[in-house]
Protein backbone atom coordinates (compact mmCIF):
# COMPACT_ATOMS: atom_id res chain seq x y z
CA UNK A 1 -55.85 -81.41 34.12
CA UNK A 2 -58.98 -81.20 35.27
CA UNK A 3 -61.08 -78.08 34.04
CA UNK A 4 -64.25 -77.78 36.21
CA UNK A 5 -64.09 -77.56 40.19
CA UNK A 6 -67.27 -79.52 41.67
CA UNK A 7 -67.12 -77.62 44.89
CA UNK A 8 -65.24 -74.28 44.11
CA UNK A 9 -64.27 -71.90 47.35
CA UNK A 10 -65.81 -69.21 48.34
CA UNK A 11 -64.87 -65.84 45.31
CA UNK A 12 -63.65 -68.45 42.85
CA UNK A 13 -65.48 -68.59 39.68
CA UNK A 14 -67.65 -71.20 39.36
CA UNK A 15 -66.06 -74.05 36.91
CA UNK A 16 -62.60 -73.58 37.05
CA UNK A 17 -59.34 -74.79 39.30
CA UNK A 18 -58.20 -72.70 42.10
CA UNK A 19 -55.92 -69.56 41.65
CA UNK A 20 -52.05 -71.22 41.01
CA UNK A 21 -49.77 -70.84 43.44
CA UNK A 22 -46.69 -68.27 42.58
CA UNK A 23 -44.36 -71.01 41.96
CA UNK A 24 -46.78 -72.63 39.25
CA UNK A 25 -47.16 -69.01 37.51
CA UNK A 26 -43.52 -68.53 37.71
CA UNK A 27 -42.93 -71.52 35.82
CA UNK A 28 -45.90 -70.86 33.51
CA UNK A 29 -44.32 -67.46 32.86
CA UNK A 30 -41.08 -69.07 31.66
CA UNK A 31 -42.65 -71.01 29.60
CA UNK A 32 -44.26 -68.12 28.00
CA UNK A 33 -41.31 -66.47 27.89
CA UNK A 34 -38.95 -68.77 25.86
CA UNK A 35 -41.71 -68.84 23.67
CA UNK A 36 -42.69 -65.11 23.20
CA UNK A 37 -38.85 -64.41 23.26
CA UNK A 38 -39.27 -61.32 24.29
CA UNK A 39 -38.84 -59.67 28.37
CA UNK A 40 -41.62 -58.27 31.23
CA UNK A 41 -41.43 -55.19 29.48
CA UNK A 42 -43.73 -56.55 26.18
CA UNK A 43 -46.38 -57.28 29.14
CA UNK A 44 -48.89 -54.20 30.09
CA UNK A 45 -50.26 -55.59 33.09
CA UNK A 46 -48.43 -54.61 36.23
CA UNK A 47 -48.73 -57.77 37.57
CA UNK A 48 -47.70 -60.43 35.07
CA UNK A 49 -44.77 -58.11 34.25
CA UNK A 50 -43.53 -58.58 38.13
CA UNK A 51 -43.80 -61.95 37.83
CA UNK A 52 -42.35 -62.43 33.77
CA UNK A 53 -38.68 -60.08 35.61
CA UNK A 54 -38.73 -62.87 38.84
CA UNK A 55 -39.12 -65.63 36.11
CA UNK A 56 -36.31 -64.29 33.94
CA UNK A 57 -33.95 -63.87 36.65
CA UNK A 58 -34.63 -66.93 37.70
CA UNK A 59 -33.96 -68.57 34.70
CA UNK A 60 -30.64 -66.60 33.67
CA UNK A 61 -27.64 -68.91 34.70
CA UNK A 62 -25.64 -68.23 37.93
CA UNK A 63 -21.82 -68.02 36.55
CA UNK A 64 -18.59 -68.42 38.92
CA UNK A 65 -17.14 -64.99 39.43
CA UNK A 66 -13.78 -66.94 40.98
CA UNK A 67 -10.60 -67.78 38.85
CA UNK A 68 -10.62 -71.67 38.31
CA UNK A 69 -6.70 -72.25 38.97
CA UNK A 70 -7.25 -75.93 39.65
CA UNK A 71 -8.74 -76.07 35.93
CA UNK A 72 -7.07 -78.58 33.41
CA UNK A 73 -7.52 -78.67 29.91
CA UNK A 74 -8.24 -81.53 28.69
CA UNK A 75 -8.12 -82.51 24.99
CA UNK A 76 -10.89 -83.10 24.50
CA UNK A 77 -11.95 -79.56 25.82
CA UNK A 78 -9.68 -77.83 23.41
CA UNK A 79 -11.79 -79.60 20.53
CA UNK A 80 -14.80 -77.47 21.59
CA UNK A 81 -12.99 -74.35 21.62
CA UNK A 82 -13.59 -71.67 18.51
CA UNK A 83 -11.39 -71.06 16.14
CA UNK A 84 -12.55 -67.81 13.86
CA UNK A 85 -9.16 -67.03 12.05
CA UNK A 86 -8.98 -70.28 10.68
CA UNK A 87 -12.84 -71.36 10.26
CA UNK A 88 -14.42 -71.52 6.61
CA UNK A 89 -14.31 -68.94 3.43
CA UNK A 90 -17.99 -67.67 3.98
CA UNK A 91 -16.07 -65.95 7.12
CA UNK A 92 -14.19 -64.34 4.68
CA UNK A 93 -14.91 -59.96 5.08
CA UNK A 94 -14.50 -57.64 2.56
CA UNK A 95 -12.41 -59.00 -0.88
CA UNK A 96 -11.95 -62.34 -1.18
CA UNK A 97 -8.18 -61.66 -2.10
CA UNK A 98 -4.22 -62.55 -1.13
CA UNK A 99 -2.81 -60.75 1.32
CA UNK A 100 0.77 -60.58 0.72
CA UNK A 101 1.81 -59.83 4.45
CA UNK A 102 0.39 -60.73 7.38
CA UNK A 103 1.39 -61.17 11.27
CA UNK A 104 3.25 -59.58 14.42
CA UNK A 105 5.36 -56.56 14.89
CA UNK A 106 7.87 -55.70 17.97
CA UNK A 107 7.66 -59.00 19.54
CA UNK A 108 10.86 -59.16 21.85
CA UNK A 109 12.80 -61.43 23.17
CA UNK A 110 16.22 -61.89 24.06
CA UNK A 111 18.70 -63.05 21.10
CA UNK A 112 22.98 -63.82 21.23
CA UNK A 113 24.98 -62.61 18.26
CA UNK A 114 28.33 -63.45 17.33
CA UNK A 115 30.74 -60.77 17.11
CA UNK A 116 33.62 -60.99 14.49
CA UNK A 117 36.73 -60.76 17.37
CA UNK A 118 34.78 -64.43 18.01
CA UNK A 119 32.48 -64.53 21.32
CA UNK A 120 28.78 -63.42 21.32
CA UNK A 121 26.54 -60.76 22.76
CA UNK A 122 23.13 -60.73 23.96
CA UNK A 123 20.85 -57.98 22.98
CA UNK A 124 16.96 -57.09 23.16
CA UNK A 125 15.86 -57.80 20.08
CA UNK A 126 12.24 -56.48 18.27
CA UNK A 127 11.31 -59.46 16.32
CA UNK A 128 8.65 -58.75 13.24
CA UNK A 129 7.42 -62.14 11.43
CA UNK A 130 4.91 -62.31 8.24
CA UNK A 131 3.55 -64.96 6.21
CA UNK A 132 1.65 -64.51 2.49
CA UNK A 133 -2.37 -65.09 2.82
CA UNK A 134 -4.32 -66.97 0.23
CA UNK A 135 -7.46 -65.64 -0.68
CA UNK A 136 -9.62 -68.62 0.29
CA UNK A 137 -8.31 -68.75 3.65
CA UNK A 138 -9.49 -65.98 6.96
CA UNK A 139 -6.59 -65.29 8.66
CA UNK A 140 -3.61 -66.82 10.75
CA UNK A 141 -2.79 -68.28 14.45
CA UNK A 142 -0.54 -65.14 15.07
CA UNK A 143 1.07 -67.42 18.09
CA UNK A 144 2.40 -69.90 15.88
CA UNK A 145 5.00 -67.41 14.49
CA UNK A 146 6.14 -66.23 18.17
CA UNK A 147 5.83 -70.06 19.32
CA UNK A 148 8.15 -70.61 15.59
CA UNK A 149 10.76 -68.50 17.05
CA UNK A 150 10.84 -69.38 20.56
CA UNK A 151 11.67 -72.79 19.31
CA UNK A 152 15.18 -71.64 17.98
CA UNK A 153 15.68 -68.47 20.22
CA UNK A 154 18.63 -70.19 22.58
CA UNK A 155 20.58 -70.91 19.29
CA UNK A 156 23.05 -68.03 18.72
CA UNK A 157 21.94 -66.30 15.58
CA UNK A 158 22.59 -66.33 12.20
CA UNK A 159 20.91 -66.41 8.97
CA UNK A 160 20.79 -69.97 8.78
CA UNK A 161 18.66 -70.25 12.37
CA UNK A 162 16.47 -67.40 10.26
CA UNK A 163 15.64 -69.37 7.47
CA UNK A 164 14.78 -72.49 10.05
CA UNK A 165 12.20 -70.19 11.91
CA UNK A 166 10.94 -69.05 8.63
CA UNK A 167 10.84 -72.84 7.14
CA UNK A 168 9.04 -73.70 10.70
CA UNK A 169 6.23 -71.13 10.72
CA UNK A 170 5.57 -71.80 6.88
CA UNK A 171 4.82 -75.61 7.65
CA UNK A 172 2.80 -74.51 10.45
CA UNK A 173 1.13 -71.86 9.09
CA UNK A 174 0.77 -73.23 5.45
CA UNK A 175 1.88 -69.96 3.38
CA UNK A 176 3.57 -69.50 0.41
CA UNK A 177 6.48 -67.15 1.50
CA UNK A 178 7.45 -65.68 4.82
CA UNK A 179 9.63 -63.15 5.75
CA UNK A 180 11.20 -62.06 9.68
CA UNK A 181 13.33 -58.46 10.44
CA UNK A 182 14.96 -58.38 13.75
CA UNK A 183 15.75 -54.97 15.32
CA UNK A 184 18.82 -54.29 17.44
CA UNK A 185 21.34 -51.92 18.68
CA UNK A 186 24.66 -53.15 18.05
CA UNK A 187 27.71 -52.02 20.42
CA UNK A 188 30.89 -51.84 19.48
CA UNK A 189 34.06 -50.29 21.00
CA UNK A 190 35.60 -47.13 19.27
CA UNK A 191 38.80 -45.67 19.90
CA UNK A 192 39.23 -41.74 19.59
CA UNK A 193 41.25 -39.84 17.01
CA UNK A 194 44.02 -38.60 19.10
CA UNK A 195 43.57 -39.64 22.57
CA UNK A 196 43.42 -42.94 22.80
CA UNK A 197 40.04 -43.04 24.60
CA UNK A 198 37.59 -45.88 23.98
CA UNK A 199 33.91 -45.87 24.11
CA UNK A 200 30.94 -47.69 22.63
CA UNK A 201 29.18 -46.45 19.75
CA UNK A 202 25.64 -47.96 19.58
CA UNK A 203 24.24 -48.90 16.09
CA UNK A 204 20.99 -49.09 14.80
CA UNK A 205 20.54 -52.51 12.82
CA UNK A 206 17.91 -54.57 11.46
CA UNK A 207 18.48 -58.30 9.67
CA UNK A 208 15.78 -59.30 6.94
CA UNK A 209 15.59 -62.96 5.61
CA UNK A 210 12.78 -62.85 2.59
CA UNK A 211 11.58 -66.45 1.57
CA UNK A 212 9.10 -67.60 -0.95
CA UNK A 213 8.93 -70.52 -3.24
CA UNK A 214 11.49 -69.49 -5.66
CA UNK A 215 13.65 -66.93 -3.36
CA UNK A 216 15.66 -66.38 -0.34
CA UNK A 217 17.23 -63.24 0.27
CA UNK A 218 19.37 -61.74 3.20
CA UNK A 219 19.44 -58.33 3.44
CA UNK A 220 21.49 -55.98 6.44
CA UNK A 221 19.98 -52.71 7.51
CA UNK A 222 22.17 -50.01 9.47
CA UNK A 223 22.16 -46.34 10.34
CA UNK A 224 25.41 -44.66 10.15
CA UNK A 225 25.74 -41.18 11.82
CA UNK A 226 28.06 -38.99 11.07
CA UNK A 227 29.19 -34.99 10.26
CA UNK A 228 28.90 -33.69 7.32
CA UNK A 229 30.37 -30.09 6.65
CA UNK A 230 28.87 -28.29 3.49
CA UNK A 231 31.62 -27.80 0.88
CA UNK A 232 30.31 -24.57 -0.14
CA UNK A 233 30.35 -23.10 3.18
CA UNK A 234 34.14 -24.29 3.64
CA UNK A 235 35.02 -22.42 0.79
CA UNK A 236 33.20 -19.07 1.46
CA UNK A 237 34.15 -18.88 5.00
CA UNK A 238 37.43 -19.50 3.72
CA UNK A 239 36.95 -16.33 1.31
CA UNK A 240 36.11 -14.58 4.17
CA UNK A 241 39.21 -15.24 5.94
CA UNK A 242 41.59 -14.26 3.38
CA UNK A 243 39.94 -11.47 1.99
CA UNK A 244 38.38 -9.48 4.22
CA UNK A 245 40.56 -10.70 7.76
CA UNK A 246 36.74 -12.29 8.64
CA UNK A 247 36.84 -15.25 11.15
CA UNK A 248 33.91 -17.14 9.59
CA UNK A 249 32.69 -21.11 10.54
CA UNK A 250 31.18 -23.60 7.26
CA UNK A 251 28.06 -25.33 9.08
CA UNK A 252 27.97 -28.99 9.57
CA UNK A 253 25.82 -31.36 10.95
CA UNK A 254 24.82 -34.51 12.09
CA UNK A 255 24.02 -37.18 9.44
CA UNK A 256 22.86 -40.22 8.95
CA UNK A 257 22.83 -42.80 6.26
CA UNK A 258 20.73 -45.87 6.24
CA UNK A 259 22.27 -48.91 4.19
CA UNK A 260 20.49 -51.70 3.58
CA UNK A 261 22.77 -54.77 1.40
CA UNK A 262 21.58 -58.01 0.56
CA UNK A 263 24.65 -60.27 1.64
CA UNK A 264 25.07 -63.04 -0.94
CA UNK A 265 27.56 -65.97 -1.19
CA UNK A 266 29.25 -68.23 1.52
CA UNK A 267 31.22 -66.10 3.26
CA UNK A 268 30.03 -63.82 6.16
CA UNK A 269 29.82 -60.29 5.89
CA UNK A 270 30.07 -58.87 9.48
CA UNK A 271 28.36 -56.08 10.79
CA UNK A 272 31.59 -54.47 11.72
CA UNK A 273 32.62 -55.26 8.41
CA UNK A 274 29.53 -52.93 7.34
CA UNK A 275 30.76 -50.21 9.66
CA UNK A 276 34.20 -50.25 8.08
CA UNK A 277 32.94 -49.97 4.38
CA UNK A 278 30.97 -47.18 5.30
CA UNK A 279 33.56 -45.93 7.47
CA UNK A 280 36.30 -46.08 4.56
CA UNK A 281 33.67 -44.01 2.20
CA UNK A 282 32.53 -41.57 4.72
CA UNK A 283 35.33 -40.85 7.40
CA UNK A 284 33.99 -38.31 9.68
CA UNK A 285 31.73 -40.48 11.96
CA UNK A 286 30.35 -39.26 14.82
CA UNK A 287 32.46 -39.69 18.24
CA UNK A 288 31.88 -41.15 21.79
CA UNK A 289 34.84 -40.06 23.80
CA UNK A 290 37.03 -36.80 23.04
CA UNK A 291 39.33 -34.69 24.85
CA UNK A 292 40.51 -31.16 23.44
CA UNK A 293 42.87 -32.59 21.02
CA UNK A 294 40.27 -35.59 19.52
CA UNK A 295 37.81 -32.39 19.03
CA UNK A 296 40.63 -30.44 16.81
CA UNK A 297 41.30 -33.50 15.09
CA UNK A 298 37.73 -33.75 14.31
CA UNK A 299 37.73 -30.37 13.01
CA UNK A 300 40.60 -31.21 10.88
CA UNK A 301 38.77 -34.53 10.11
CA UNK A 302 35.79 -32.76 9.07
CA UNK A 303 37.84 -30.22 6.79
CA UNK A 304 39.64 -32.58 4.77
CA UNK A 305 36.32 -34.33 4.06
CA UNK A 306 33.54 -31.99 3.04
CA UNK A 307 30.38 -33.83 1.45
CA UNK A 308 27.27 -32.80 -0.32
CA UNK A 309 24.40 -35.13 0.50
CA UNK A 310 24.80 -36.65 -3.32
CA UNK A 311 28.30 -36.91 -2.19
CA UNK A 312 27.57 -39.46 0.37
CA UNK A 313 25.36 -41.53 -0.98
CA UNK A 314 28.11 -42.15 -4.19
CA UNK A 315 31.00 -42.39 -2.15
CA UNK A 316 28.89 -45.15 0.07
CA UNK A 317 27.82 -46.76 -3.24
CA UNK A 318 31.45 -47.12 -4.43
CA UNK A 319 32.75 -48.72 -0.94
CA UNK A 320 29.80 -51.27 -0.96
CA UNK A 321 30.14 -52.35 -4.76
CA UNK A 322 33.91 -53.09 -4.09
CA UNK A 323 32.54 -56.06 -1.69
CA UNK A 324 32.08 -59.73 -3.21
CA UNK A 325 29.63 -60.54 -0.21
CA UNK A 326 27.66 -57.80 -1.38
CA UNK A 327 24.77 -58.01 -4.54
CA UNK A 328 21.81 -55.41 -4.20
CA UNK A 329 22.06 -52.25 -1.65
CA UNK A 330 20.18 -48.68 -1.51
CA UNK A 331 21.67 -45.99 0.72
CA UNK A 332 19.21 -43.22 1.89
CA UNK A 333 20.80 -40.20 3.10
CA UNK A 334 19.38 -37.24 5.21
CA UNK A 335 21.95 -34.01 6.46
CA UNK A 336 20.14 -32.06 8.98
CA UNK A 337 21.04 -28.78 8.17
CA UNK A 338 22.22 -26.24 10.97
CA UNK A 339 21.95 -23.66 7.64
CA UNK A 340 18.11 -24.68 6.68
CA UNK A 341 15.14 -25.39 8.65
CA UNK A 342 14.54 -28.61 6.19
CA UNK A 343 17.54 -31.39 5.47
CA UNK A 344 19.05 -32.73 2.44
CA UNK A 345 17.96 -35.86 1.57
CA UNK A 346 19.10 -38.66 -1.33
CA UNK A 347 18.19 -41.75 -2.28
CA UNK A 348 20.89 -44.44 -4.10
CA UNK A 349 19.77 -48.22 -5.16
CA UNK A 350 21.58 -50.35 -7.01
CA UNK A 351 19.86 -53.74 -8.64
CA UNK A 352 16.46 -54.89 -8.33
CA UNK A 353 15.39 -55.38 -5.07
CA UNK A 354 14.99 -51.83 -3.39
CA UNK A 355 14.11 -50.28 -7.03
CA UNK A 356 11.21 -48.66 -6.38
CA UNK A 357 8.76 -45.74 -8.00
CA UNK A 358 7.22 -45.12 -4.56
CA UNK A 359 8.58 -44.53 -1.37
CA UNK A 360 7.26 -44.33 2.53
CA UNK A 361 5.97 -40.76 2.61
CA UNK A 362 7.42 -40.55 6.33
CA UNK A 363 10.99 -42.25 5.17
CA UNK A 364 12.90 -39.38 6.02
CA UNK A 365 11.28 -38.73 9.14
CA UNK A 366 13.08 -41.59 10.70
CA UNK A 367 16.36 -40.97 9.91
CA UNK A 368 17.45 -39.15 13.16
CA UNK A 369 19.63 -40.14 15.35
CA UNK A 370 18.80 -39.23 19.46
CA UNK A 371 22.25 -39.03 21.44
């Protein structure tokens, strides 16, 4: 470029080009700004701050503010997209260390489960998967354990379609164990005690398959509810009756008991089979449909049957150690006294898998049952 005019206009200085026209200073003051890297507002001067904002905006990129729906992903595109949870260690926050559980809760879906009379019935089911994490590796595709199940979720369930969804997830997501609860509410028909009425009672279950290199475990969670009428009350109301003429009432209450067995051997251990055991220990189970005559037979039920809390959980533990398919089991009881303004609570395990030292501090908080 030429730096000295010959024959400069009229006000220019003498020696130099004429005054550039906007467009070349808007371009000059891009160039000066990728290489300042900073905005107008650096700049003093009034007037090359005016024209640093036009040159910015004109060099920020114009993006489509309509949805693409024609877009196809190609291959090839997907290779450019980032991957964080599984890019290198030096990713890695906080302690570089195993994380023994790690993936999706309450994912539902749809699932059909046998029933023991022989046909099937589909419920909403909360599905909660987890894989191990090694401590050289960021994290996990959390889809690959929903896209795991999806793969086997028309196949009517059982703990064999479990442990395929947990084999297929491992493979894809490269972990040492894995482990998958499903959360239900089971119905099944129940007749009254004197009346003959039917109705369904609705139960609370949860199915647990455990796998790791050297393990597999099945375990069965359910909630039974049920009245329990406090043997000492019984007896002094019944002091009050026949000494003093004194119509008296023993509280009772609603109950609930959480078992949770690990099933073991061939042969299948029903859940209706798990309502009958705890049935058999624990007669006095709540009831769907009564007229006045089921209601005095549950009084009479009730009578013949008072428990303690400790009562319950050993008369639960002697029903379930009677049954072959059964190995490990802990019972957790709560009776929510009509008496107290706190409930009786007791905890029962038997073998090693739900021994524990510690327990969740809110356990007892979710043993309720809402009619």
């Amino acid at each position: 470029m030429n730096m000295y005019n010959p024959a400069p206009e009229a006000g220019e200085p003498i020696g130099f080009e004429p005054r550039p026209s906007m467009a070349d200073a808007e371009e000059a003051a891009r160039t000066l700004l990728r290489w300042v890297g900073h905005g107008p507002a650096e700049f003093s001067d009034p007037a090359l701050a005016a024209v640093l904002a036009r040159a910015a905006e004109a060099s920020y990129p114009t993006f489509s503010r309509s949805y693409p729906a024609d877009f196809a992903v190609e291959p090839a595109y997907l290779d450019t997209l980032p991957d964080l949870q599984n890019g290198p260690e030096s990713l890695i926050k906080g302690a570089k260390t195993g994380i023994q559980h790690v993936g999706i809760s309450n994912f539902r879906l749809p699932i059909r489960f046998r029933t023991k009379a022989g046909g099937e019935v589909q419920l909403e089911t909360s599905v909660t998967g987890s894989v191990s994490l090694e401590a050289d590796k960021k994290g996990i595709n959390m889809s690959r354990i929903m896209r795991s199940f999806y793969r086997h979720s028309e196949t009517q369930f059982s703990f064999e379609v479990a442990e395929a969804v947990l084999d297929s997830y491992l493979h894809d997501l490269d972990s040492y164990d894995a482990r998958i609860m499903l959360r239900f509410s089971y119905p099944m028909k129940k007749r009254s005690l004197r009346s003959g009425l039917e109705g369904y009672q609705y139960y609370n279950i949860a199915l647990e398959m455990v796998k790791t290199a050297a393990t597999r475990q099945k375990i069965i969670h359910i909630d039974y509810v049920y009245s329990s009428t406090c043997p000492c009350s019984l007896e002094l109301s019944e002091h009050a009756r026949r000494t003093r003429g004194q119509i008296a009432t023993p509280h009772s209450q609603r109950s609930v008991a959480r078992v949770s067995a690990e099933v073991i051997g061939e042969d299948v251990l029903w859940f209706e089979d798990l309502v009958g055991l705890c049935n058999a220990a624990i007669p006095t189970e709540t009831q769907v449909l009564v007229k006045r005559e089921d209601e005095q037979a549950f009084a009479e039920l009730n009578g013949a049957n008072p428990i303690f809390v400790e009562d319950a959980v050993r008369l639960l533990c002697e029903s379930l150690k009677g049954d072959g398919r059964i190995g490990d089991f802990r019972v957790v009881a709560s009776h929510q006294e009509s008496l107290h303004s706190h409930d009786a609570v007791s905890i029962l395990t038997m073998g090693e898998t739900f021994r524990q030292n510690s327990f969740d501090p809110r356990l007892f908080d979710t043993l309720f049952h809402v009619g």
